[in-house]
Protein backbone atom coordinates (compact mmCIF):
# COMPACT_ATOMS: atom_id res chain seq x y z
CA UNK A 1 -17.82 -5.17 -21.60
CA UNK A 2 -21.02 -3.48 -20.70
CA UNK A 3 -21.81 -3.45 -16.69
CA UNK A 4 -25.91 -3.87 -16.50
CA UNK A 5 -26.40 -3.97 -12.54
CA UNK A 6 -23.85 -4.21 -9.57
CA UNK A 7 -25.54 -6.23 -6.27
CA UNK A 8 -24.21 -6.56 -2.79
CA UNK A 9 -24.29 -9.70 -1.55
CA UNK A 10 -22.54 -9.02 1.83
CA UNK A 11 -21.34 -6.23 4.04
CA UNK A 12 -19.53 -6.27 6.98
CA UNK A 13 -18.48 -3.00 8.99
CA UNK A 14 -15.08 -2.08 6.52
CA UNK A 15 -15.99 -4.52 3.09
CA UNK A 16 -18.82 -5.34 1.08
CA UNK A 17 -18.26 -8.12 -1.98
CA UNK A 18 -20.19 -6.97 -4.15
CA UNK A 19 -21.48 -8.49 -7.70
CA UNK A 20 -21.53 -7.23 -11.31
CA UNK A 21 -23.40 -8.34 -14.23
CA UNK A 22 -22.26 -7.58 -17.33
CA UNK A 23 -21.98 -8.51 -20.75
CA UNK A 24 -19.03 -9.46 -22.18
CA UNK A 25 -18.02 -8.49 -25.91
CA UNK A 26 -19.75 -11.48 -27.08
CA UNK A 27 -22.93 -9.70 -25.50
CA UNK A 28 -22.83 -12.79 -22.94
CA UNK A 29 -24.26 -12.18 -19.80
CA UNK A 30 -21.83 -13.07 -16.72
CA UNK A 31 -21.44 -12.57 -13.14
CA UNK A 32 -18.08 -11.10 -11.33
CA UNK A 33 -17.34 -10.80 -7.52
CA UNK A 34 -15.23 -8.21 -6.00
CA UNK A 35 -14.30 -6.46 -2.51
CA UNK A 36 -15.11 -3.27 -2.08
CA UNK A 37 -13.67 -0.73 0.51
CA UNK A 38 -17.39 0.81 2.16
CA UNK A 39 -17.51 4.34 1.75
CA UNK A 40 -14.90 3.94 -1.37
CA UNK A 41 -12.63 4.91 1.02
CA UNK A 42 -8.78 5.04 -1.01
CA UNK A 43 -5.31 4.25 -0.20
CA UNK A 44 -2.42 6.36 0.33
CA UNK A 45 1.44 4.18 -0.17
CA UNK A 46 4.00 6.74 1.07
CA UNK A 47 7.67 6.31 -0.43
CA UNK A 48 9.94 8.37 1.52
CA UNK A 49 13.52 7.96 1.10
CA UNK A 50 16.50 9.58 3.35
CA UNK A 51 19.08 12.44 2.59
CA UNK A 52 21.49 8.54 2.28
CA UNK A 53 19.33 7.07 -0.24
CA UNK A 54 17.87 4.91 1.64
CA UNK A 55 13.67 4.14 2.02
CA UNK A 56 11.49 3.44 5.22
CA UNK A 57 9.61 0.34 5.50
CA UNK A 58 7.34 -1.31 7.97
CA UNK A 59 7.04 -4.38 9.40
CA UNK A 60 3.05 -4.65 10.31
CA UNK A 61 1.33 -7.99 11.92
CA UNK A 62 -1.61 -8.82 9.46
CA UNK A 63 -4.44 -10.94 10.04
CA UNK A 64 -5.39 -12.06 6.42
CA UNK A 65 -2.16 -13.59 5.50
CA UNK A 66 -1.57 -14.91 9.49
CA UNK A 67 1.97 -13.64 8.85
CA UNK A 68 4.13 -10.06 9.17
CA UNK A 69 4.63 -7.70 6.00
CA UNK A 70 7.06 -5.32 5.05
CA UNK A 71 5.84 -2.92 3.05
CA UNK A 72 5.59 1.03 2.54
CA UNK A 73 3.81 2.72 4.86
CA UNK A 74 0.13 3.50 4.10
CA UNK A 75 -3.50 3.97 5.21
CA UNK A 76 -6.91 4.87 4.55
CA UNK A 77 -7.60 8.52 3.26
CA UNK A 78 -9.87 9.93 5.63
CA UNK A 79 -13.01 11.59 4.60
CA UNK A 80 -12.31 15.45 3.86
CA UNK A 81 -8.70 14.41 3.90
CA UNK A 82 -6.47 15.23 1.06
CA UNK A 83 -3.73 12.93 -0.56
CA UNK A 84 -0.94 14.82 1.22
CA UNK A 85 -2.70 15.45 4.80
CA UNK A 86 -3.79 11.74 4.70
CA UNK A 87 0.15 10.81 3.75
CA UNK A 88 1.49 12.82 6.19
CA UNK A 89 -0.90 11.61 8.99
CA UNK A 90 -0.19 8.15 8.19
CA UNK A 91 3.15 8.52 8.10
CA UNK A 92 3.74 10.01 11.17
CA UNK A 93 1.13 7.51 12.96
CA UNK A 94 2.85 4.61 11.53
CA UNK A 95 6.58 5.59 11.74
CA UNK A 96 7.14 8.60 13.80
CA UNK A 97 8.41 10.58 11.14
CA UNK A 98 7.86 13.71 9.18
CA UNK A 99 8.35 14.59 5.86
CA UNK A 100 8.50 16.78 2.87
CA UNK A 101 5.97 15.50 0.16
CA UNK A 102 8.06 15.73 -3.55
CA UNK A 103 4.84 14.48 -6.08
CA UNK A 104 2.67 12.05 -5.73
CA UNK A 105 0.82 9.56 -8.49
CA UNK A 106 -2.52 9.54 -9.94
CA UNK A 107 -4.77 6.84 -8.23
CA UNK A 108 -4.27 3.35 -9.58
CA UNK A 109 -6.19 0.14 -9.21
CA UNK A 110 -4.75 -1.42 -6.57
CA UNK A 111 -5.67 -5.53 -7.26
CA UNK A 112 -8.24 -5.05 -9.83
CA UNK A 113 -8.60 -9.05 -10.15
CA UNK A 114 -9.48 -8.92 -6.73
CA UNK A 115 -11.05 -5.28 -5.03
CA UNK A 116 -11.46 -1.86 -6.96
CA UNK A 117 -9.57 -0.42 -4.20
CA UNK A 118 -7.27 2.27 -5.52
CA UNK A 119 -4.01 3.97 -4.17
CA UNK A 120 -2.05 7.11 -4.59
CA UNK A 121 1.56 6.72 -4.06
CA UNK A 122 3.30 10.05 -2.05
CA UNK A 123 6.97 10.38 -2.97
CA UNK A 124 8.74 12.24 0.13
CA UNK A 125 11.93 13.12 1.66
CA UNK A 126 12.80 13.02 5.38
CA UNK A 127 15.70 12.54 7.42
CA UNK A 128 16.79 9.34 9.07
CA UNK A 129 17.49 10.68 12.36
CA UNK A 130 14.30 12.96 12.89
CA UNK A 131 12.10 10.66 14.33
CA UNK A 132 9.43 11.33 16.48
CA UNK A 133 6.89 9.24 18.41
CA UNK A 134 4.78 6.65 16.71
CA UNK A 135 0.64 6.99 17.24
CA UNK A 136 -0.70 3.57 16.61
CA UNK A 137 -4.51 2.15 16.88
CA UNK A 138 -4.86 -0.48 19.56
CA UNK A 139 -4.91 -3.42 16.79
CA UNK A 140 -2.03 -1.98 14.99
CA UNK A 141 1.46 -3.77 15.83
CA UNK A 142 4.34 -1.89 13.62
CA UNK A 143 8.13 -1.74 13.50
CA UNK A 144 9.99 0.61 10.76
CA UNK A 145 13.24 0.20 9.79
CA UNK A 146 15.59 2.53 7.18
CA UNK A 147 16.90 -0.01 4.22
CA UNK A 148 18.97 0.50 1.11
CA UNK A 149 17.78 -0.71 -2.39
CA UNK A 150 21.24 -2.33 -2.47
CA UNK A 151 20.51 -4.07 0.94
CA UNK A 152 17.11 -5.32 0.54
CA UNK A 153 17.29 -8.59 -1.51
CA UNK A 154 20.23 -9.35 0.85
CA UNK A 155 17.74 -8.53 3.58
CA UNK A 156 14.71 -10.35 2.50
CA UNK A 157 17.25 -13.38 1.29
CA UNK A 158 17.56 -14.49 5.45
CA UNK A 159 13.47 -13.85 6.20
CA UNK A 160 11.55 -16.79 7.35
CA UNK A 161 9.01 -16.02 4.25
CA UNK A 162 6.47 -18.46 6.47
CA UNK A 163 6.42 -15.86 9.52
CA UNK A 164 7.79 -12.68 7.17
CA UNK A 165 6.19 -11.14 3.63
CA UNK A 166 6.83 -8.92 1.02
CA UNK A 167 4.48 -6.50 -0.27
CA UNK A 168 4.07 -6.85 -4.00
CA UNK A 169 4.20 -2.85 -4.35
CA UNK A 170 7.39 -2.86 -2.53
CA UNK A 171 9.22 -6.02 -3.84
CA UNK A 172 8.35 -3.98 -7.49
CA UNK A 173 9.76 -0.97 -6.57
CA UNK A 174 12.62 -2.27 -5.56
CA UNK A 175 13.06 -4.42 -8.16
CA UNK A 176 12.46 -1.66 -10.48
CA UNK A 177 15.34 0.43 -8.60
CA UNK A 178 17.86 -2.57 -9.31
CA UNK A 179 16.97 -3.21 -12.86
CA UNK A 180 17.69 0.79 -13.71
CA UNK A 181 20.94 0.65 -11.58
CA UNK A 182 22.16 -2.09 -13.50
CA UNK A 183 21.27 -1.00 -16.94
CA UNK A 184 22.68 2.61 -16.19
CA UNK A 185 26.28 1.63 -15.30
């Protein structure tokens, strides 16, 4: 695949879908569409468990799916913003809370199909009980809530999956901390 000229066929005041053409490695010329984040502006997805093991979650109103999601926390990286100020801004801002950052990923492609909107997930440690106040936007409507791995597919068994969501990074993770807890007993 050889990318010969990227086009922008629309931009709003966030997105812009852009177009590529390329050839593919039959030296075909084709056409692909994708969203892309103005500014290239990244993600951060923080993970941040308690001293009890368990992980803090959100449950955040969102427009495109007409629906809630529970997910990790997570937000835009500001501009001069570093992957750890921009997770512990967001963090705090969405949840209250504080935390002590323990490693954090590369940046991976987020829905490649789709955007090339990449993330950086921030690992972090906190305490259940330490919460502070929350400091949401006016369009922001958030709830966060302290789960166990063991817990959660009880949890999202009794959801109303028409009003309630799962994030696909968090319904992995989790599913990824099950599989391992099985295979290591």
């Amino acid at each position: 695949m050889k990318i010969k000229e990227i086009k922008t066929l629309w931009r709003s005041k966030w997105l812009s879908i852009k177009q590529a053409v390329y050839e593919d490695k039959n030296n075909i010329e084709r056409t692909w569409d994708y969203v892309e984040r103005n500014n290239n502006a990244k993600v951060v997805t923080i993970i941040c468990e308690s001293e009890s093991g368990k992980f803090l979650l959100i449950k955040q109103s969102r427009i495109s799916i007409n629906a809630f999601e529970i997910s990790f926390p997570a937000g835009l990286i500001d501009p001069g913003e570093d992957v750890e100020q921009a997770a512990l801004r967001e963090l705090k801002e969405e949840t209250g809370y504080g935390a002590e950052i323990v490693k954090y990923s590369d940046f991976t492609p987020k829905s490649s199909g789709l955007t090339n909107e990449s993330t950086v997930v921030v690992f972090c440690k906190t305490l259940e009980n330490d919460k502070g106040e929350q400091n949401l936007d006016p369009t922001e409507e958030i709830e966060c809530f302290w789960i166990s791995p063991d817990e959660f597919f009880r949890y999202i068994k009794k959801l109303d999956t028409k009003k309630i969501k799962i994030s696909n990074d968090l319904y992995a993770f989790m599913s990824g901390l099950n599989y391992s807890n099985r295979n290591s007993r």
